[in-house]
Protein backbone atom coordinates (compact mmCIF):
# COMPACT_ATOMS: atom_id res chain seq x y z
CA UNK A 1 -0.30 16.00 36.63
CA UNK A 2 -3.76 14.50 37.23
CA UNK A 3 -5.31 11.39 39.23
CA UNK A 4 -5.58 8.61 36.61
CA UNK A 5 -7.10 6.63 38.76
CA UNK A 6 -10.16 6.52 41.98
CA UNK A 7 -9.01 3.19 42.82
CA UNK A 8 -6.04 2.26 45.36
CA UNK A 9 -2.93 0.44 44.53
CA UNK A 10 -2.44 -2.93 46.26
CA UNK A 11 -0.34 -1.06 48.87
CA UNK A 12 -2.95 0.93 49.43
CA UNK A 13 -5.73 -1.90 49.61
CA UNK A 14 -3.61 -4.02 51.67
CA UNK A 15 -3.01 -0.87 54.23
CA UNK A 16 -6.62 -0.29 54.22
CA UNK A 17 -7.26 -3.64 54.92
CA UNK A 18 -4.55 -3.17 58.16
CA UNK A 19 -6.33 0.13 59.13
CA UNK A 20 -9.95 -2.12 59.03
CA UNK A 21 -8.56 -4.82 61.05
CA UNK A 22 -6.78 -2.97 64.05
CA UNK A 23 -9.61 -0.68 64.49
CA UNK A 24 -11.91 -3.84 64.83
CA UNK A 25 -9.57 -5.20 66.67
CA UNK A 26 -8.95 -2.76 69.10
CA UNK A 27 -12.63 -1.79 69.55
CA UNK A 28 -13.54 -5.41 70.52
CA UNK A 29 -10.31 -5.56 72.76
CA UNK A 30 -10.17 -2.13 74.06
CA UNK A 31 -6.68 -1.87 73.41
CA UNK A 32 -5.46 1.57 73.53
CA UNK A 33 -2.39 0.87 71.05
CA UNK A 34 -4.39 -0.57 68.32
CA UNK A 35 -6.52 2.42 67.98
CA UNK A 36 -2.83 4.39 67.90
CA UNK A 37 -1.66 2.13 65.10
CA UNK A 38 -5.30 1.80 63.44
CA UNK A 39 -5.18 6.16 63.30
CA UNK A 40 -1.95 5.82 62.06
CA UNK A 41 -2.69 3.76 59.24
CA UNK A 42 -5.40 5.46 58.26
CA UNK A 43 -2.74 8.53 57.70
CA UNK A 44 -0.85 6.80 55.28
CA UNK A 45 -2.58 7.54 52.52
CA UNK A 46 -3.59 10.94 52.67
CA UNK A 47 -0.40 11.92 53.84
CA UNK A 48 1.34 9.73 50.38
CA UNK A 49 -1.26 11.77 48.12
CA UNK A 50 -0.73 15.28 50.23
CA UNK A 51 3.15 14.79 49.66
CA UNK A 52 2.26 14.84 45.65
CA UNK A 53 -0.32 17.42 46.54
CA UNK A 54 2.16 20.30 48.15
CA UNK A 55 5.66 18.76 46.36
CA UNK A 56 4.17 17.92 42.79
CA UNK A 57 6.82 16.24 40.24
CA UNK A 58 6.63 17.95 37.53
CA UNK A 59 8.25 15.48 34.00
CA UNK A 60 9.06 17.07 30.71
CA UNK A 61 10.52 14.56 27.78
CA UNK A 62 11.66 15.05 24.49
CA UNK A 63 12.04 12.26 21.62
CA UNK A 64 14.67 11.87 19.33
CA UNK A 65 15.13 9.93 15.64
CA UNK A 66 15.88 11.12 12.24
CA UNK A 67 13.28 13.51 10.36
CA UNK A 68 13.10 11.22 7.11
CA UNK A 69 12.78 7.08 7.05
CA UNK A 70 12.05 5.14 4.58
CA UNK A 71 9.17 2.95 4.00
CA UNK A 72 10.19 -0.69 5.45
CA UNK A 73 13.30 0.51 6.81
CA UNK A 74 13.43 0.06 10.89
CA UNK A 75 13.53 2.97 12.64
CA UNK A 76 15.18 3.90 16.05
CA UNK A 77 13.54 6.17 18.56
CA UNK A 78 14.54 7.29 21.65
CA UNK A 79 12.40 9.55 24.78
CA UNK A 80 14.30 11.32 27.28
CA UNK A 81 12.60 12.12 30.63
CA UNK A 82 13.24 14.31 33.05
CA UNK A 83 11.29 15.13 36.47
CA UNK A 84 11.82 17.87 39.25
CA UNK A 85 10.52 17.92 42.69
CA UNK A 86 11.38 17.68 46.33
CA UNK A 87 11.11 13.83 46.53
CA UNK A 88 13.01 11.32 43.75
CA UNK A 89 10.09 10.62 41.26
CA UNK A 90 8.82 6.75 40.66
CA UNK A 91 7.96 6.07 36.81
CA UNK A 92 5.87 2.67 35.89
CA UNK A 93 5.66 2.83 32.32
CA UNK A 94 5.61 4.89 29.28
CA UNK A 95 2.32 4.88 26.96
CA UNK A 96 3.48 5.97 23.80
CA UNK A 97 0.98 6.94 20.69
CA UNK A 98 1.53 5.79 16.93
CA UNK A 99 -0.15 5.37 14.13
CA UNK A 100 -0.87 2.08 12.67
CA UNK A 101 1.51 2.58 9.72
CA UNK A 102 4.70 2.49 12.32
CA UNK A 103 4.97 -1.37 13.87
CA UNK A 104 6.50 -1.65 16.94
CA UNK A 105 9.26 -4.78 16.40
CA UNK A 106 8.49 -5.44 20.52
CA UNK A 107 4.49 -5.75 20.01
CA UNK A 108 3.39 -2.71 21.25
CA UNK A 109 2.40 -1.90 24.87
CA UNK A 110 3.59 0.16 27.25
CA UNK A 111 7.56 1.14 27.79
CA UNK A 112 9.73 1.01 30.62
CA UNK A 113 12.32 3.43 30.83
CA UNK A 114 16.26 1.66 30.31
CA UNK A 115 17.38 3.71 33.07
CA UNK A 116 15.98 6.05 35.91
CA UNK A 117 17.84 7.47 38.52
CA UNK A 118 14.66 9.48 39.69
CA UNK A 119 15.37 12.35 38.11
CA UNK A 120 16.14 11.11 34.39
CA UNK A 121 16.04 8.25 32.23
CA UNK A 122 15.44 7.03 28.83
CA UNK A 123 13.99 4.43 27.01
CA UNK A 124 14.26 3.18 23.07
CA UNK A 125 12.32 1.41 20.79
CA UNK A 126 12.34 0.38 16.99
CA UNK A 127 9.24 0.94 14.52
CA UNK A 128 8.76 -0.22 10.85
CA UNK A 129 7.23 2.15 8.50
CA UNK A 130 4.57 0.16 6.71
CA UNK A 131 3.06 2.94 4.26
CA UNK A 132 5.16 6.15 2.90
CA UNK A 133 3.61 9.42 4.09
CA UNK A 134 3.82 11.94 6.97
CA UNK A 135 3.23 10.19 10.16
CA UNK A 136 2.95 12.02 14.11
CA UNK A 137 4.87 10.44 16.80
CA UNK A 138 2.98 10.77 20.41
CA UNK A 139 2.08 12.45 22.43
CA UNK A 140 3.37 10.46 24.90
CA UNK A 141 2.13 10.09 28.50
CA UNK A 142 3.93 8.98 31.32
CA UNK A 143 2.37 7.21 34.64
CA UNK A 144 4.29 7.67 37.88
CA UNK A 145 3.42 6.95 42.15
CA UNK A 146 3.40 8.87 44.97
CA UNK A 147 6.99 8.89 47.37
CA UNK A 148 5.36 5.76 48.84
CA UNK A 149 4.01 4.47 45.71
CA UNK A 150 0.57 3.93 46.80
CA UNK A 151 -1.41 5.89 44.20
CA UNK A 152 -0.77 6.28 40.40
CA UNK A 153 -0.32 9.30 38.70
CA UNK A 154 -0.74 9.97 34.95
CA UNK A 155 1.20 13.13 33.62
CA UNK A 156 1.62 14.38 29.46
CA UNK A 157 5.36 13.67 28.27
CA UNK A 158 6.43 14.46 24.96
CA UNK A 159 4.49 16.41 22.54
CA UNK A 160 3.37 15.18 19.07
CA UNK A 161 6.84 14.85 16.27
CA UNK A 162 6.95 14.08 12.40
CA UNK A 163 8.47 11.44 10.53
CA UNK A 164 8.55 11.58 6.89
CA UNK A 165 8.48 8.32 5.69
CA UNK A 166 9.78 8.31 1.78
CA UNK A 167 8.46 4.87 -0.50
CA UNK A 168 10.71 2.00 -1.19
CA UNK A 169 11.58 1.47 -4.99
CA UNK A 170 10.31 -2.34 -6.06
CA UNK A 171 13.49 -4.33 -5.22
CA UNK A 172 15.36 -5.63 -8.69
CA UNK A 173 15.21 -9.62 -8.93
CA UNK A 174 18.25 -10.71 -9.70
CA UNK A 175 16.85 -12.74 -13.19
CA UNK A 176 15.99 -9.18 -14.03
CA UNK A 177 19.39 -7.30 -12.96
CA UNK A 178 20.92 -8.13 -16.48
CA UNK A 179 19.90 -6.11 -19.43
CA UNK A 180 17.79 -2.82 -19.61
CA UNK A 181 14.45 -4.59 -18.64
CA UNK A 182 11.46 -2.96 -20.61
CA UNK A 183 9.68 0.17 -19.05
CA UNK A 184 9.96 1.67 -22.16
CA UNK A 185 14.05 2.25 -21.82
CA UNK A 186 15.46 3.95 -24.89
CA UNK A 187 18.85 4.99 -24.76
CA UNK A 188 19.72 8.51 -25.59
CA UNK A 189 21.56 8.86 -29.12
CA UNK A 190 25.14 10.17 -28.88
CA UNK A 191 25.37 10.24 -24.93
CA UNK A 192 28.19 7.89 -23.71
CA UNK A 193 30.74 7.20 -21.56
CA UNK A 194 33.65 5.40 -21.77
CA UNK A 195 34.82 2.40 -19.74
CA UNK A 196 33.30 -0.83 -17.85
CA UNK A 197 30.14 -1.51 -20.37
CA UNK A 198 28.71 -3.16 -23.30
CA UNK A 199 29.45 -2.02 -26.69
CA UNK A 200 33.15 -2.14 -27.31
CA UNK A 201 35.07 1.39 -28.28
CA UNK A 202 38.30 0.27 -29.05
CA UNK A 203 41.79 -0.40 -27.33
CA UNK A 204 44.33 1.65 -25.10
CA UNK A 205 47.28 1.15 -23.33
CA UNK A 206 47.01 -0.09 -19.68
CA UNK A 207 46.80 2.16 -16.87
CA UNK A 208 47.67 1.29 -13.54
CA UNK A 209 44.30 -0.09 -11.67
CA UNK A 210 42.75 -1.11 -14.77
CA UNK A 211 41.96 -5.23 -14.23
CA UNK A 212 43.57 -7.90 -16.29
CA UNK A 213 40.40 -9.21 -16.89
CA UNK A 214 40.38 -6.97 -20.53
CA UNK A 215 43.65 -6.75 -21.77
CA UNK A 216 44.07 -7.48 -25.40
CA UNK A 217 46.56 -9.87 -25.85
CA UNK A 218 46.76 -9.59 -29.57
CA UNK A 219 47.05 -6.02 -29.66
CA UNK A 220 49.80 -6.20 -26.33
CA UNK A 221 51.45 -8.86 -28.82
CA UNK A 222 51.85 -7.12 -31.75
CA UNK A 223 52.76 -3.66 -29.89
CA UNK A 224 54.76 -4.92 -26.97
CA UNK A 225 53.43 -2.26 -24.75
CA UNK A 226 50.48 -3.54 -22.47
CA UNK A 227 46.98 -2.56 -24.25
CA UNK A 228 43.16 -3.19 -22.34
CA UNK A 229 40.27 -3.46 -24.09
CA UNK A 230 37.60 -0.20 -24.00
CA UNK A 231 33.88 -0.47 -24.26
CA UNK A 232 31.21 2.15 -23.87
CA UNK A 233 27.88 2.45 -22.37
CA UNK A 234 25.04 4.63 -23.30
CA UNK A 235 22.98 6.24 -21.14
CA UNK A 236 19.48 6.09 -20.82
CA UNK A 237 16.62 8.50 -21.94
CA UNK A 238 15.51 10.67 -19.17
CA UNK A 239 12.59 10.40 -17.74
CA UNK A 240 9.20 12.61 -16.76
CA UNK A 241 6.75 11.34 -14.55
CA UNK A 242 3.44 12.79 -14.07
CA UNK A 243 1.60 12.33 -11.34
CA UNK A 244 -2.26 12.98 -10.96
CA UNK A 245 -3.56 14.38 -7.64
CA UNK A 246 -6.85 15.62 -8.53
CA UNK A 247 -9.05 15.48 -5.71
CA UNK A 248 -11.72 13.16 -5.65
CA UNK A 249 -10.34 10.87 -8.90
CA UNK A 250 -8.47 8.41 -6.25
CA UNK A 251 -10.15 5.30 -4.38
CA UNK A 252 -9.56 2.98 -2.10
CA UNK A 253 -7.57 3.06 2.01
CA UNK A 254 -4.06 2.02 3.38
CA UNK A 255 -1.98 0.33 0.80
CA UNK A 256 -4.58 -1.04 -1.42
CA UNK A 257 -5.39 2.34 -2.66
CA UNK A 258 -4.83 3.41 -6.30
CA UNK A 259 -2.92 6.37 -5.06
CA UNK A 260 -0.29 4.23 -3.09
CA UNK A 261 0.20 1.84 -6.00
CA UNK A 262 0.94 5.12 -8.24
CA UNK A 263 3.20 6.52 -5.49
CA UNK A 264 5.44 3.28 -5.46
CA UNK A 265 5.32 2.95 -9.44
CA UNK A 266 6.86 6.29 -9.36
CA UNK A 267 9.52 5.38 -6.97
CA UNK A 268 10.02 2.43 -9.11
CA UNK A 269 10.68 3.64 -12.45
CA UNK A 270 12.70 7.14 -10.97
CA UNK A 271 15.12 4.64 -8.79
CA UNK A 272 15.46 2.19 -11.85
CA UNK A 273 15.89 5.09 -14.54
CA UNK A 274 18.35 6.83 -12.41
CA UNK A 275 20.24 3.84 -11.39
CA UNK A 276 20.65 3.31 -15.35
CA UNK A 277 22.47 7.08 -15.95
CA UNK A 278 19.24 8.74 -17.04
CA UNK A 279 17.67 11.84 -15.17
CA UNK A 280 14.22 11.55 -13.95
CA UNK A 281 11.50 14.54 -13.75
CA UNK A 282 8.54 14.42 -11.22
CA UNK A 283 5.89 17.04 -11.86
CA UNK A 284 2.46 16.33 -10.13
CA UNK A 285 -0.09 19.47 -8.89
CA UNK A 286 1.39 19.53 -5.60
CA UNK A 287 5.24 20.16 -7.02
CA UNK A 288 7.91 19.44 -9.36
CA UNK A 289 11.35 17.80 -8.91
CA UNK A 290 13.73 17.28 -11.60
CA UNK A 291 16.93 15.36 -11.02
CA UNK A 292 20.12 15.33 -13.30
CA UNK A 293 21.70 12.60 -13.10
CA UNK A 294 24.62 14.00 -14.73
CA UNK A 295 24.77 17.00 -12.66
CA UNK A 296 27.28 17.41 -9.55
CA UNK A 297 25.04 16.58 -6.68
CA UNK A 298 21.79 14.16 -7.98
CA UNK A 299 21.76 12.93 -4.30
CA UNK A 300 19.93 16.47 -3.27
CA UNK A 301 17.74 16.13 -5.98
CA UNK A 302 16.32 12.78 -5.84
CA UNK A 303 15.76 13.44 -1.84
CA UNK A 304 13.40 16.14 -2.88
CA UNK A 305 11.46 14.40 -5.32
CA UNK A 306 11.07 11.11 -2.74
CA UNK A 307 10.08 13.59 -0.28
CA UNK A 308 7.35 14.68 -3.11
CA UNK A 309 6.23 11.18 -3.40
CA UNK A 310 6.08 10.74 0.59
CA UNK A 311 3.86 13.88 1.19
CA UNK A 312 2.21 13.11 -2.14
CA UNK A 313 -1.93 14.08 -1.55
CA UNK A 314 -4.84 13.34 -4.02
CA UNK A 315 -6.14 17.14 -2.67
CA UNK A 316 -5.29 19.08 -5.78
CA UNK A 317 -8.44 21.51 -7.06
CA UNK A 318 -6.53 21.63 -10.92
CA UNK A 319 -6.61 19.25 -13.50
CA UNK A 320 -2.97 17.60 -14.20
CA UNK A 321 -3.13 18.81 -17.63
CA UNK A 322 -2.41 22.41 -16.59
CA UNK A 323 0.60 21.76 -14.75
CA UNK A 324 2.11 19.61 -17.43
CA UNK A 325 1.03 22.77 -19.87
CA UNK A 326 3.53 24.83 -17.70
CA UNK A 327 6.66 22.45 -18.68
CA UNK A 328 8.94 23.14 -21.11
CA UNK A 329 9.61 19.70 -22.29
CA UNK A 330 11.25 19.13 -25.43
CA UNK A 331 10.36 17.50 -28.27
CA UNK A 332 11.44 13.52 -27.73
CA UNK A 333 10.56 13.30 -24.31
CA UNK A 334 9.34 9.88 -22.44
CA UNK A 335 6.94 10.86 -20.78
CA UNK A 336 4.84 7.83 -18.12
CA UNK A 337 1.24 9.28 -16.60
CA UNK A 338 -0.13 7.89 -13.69
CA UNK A 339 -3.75 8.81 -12.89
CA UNK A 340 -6.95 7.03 -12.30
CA UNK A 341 -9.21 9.07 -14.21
CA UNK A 342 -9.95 10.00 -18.01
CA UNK A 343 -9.60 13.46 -19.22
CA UNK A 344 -10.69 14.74 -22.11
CA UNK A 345 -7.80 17.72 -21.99
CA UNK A 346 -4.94 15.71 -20.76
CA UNK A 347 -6.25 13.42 -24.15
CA UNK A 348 -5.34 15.99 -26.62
CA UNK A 349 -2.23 17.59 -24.25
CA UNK A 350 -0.83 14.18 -24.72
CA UNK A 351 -2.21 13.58 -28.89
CA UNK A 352 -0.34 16.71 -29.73
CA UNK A 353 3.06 15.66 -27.43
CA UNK A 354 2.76 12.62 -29.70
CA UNK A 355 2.84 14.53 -32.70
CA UNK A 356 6.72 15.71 -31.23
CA UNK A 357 7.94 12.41 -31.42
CA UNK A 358 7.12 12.05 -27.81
CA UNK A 359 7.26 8.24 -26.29
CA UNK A 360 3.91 8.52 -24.49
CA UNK A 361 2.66 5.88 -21.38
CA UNK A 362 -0.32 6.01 -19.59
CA UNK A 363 -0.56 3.93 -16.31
CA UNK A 364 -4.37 4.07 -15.24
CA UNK A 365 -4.97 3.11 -11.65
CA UNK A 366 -8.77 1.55 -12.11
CA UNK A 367 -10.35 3.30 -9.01
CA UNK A 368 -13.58 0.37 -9.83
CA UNK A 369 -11.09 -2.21 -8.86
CA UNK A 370 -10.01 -0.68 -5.73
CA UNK A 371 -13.93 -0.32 -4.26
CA UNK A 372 -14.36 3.00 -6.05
CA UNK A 373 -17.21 3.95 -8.67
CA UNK A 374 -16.17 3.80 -12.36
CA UNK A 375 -14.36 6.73 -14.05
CA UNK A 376 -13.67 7.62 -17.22
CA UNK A 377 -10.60 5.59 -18.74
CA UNK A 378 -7.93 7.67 -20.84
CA UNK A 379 -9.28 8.01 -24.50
CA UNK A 380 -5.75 7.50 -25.89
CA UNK A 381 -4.94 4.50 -27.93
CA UNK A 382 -5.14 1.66 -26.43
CA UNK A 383 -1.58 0.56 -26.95
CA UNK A 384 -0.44 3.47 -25.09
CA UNK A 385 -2.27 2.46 -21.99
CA UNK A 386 -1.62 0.03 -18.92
CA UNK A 387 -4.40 -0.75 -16.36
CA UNK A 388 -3.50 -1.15 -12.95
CA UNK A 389 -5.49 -3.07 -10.66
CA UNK A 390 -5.80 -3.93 -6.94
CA UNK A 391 -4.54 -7.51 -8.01
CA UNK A 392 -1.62 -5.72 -9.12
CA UNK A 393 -0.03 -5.07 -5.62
CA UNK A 394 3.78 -3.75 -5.45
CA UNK A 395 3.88 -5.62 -1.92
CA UNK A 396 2.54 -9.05 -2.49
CA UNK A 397 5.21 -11.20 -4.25
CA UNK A 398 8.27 -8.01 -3.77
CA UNK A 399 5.79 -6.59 -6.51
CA UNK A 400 6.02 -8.99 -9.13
CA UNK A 401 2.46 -9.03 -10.71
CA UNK A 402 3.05 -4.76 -10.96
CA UNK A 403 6.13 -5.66 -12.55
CA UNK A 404 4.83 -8.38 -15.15
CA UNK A 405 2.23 -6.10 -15.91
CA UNK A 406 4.84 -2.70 -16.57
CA UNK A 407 6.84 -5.17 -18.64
CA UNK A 408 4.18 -6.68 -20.95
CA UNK A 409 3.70 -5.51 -24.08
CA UNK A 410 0.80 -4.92 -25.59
């Protein structure tokens, strides 16, 4: 625990002030007493800072909220302190380190602990995460007094913690809830399942728990025995996403950076695709995630490929087209690339995928838009390619520019 401070406390001021005016005092008076009391007071505060000096209070603290958050979402976290010594410890305040992508809901400043019984204590707050991403917690430090609380102390707390903050999905308008909406949504011949859904299938008879709402009278009338209506609904083509982390191909900082727009487009079209029965892919240089929506536990999967998209860093030394090279994809595929540079390979990896009856996207992030220098744009068709600009941000509006511009045809 160190001195965080040369100057005295107001206690300490006002007690030097004391020890000033008795000694004046009693020199001008000769009164034997006052130089007693004026010696006295001038013992007070060496004696306050000796007491931390031999009988230091030594504070250890820990912090506690869940590993994984989710961008917007608030967040609870909690420090617990703890202090041992000879004397009941005194703590002012908590100052408490964060990076600017986690808002404090109280302001900011510095905590007080909820509770202290001078040996342990707590205090909470709430943060928003502002940006996806890895984000460090602390380190904390904690500022206490002497037994007499004349001097302040400054002492470390809790060390430096992680919180993985996974991207939001664009939230679904409820104009747009209806229908399949248009990211390119096929639906996948010959997949279906039978039930609540659009195309009718036919007729049964009624099973306990299935709602009046679709029985068929004329069928029930005919029969005698009560029959409900059946429809079917197909599920939608799965999905691969490919997302370019080449280093040096992404511009711009914060949110308005074209690797944060294609980090939430991504969340976007996985949440929407899988939320529509189809199974998403996520392959990128950094990783690969591939979810099933069909399978037994999709809830695993799609954790780990949000988790991609949170630690998701333009650092990669390979092209894209190399890791997309290693996939077996087959023939059919819809395939959406998000990258904010040209290349020449990735051109023809993508030409010849067409040639397999692919359904081929490219979402190009300009970097020239987003205060970066000019790259070389995609040399697909131009049909086959979006432009993404700065204009175009998923957080202004609950993203509805992006989302004009994914649903516009060209």
């Amino acid at each position: 625990m160190g001195r965080k401070t040369s100057t005295s406390s107001i206690k300490a001021f006002v007690i030097t002030v004391a020890f000033i005016f008795l000694f004046t005092v009693a020199l001008l008076l000769d009164i034997q007493y006052l130089y007693l009391m004026a010696v006295m007071a001038a013992l007070i505060q060496p004696i306050a800072y000796g007491l931390v000096a031999l009988a230091p209070t030594h504070y250890t603290g820990s912090r506690r909220h869940l590993q994984t958050a989710i961008e917007g979402k608030p967040v609870r976290i909690t420090l617990d302190v703890a202090a041992t010594g000879k004397f009941p410890a005194s703590v002012l305040e908590i100052e408490e380190v964060l990076p600017e992508a986690l808002r404090r809901f109280d302001g900011g400043g510095a905590l007080k602990l909820d509770s202290w019984d001078g040996h342990q204590g707590t205090t909470t707050y709430q943060v928003e995460p502002l940006l996806r991403g890895i984000h460090l917690l602390g380190p904390a430090q904690i500022e206490t007094t002497d037994p007499l609380g004349l001097f302040s102390f400054a002492a470390d707390l809790a060390p430096t913690t992680e919180l993985v903050v996974h991207p939001s999905p664009i939230p679904i308008r409820v104009a747009q809830s209806g229908g399949e909406g248009h990211f390119g949504v096929r639906e996948r011949e010959g997949k279906a399942q039978r039930g609540d859904g659009l195309e009718f299938h036919g007729v049964r008879e009624y099973h306990p728990g299935d709602s009046l709402r679709r029985v068929h009278w004329r069928t029930t009338a005919r029969t005698g025995r009560l029959t409900v209506v059946e429809y079917e609904k197909a599920f939608e083509q799965d999905l691969v996403l490919a997302l370019d982390l080449q280093q040096n191909t992404h511009a711009g900082s914060g949110r308005e950076a074209t690797l944060e727009y294609a980090v939430k487009i991504a969340a976007t079209l996985a949440d929407r695709t899988l939320a529509r029965g189809g199974g998403v892919a996520l392959h990128s240089q950094h990783g690969s995630a591939v979810i099933d929506a069909r399978a037994s536990d999709p809830e695993a999967a799609r954790f780990h490929l949000f988790d991609l998209l949170a630690r998701a860093q333009a650092t990669a030394e390979t092209s894209l087209v190399a890791t997309l090279s290693a996939q077996r994809l087959a023939p059919g595929t819809r395939l959406i690339v998000l990258t904010a540079h040209g290349d020449p390979a990735l051109d023809s990896w993508l030409t010849r995928r067409l040639g397999l009856g692919d359904s081929v996207q490219i979402l190009y992030l300009d970097p020239l838009s987003f205060g970066g220098s000019a790259a070389p744009r995609p040399g697909l068709p131009a049909a086959l390619i979006k432009t993404v600009e700065k204009k175009h941000s998923p957080w202004e509006e609950g993203g509805k520019i992006l989302e004009q511009l994914l649903r516009a045809n060209h």
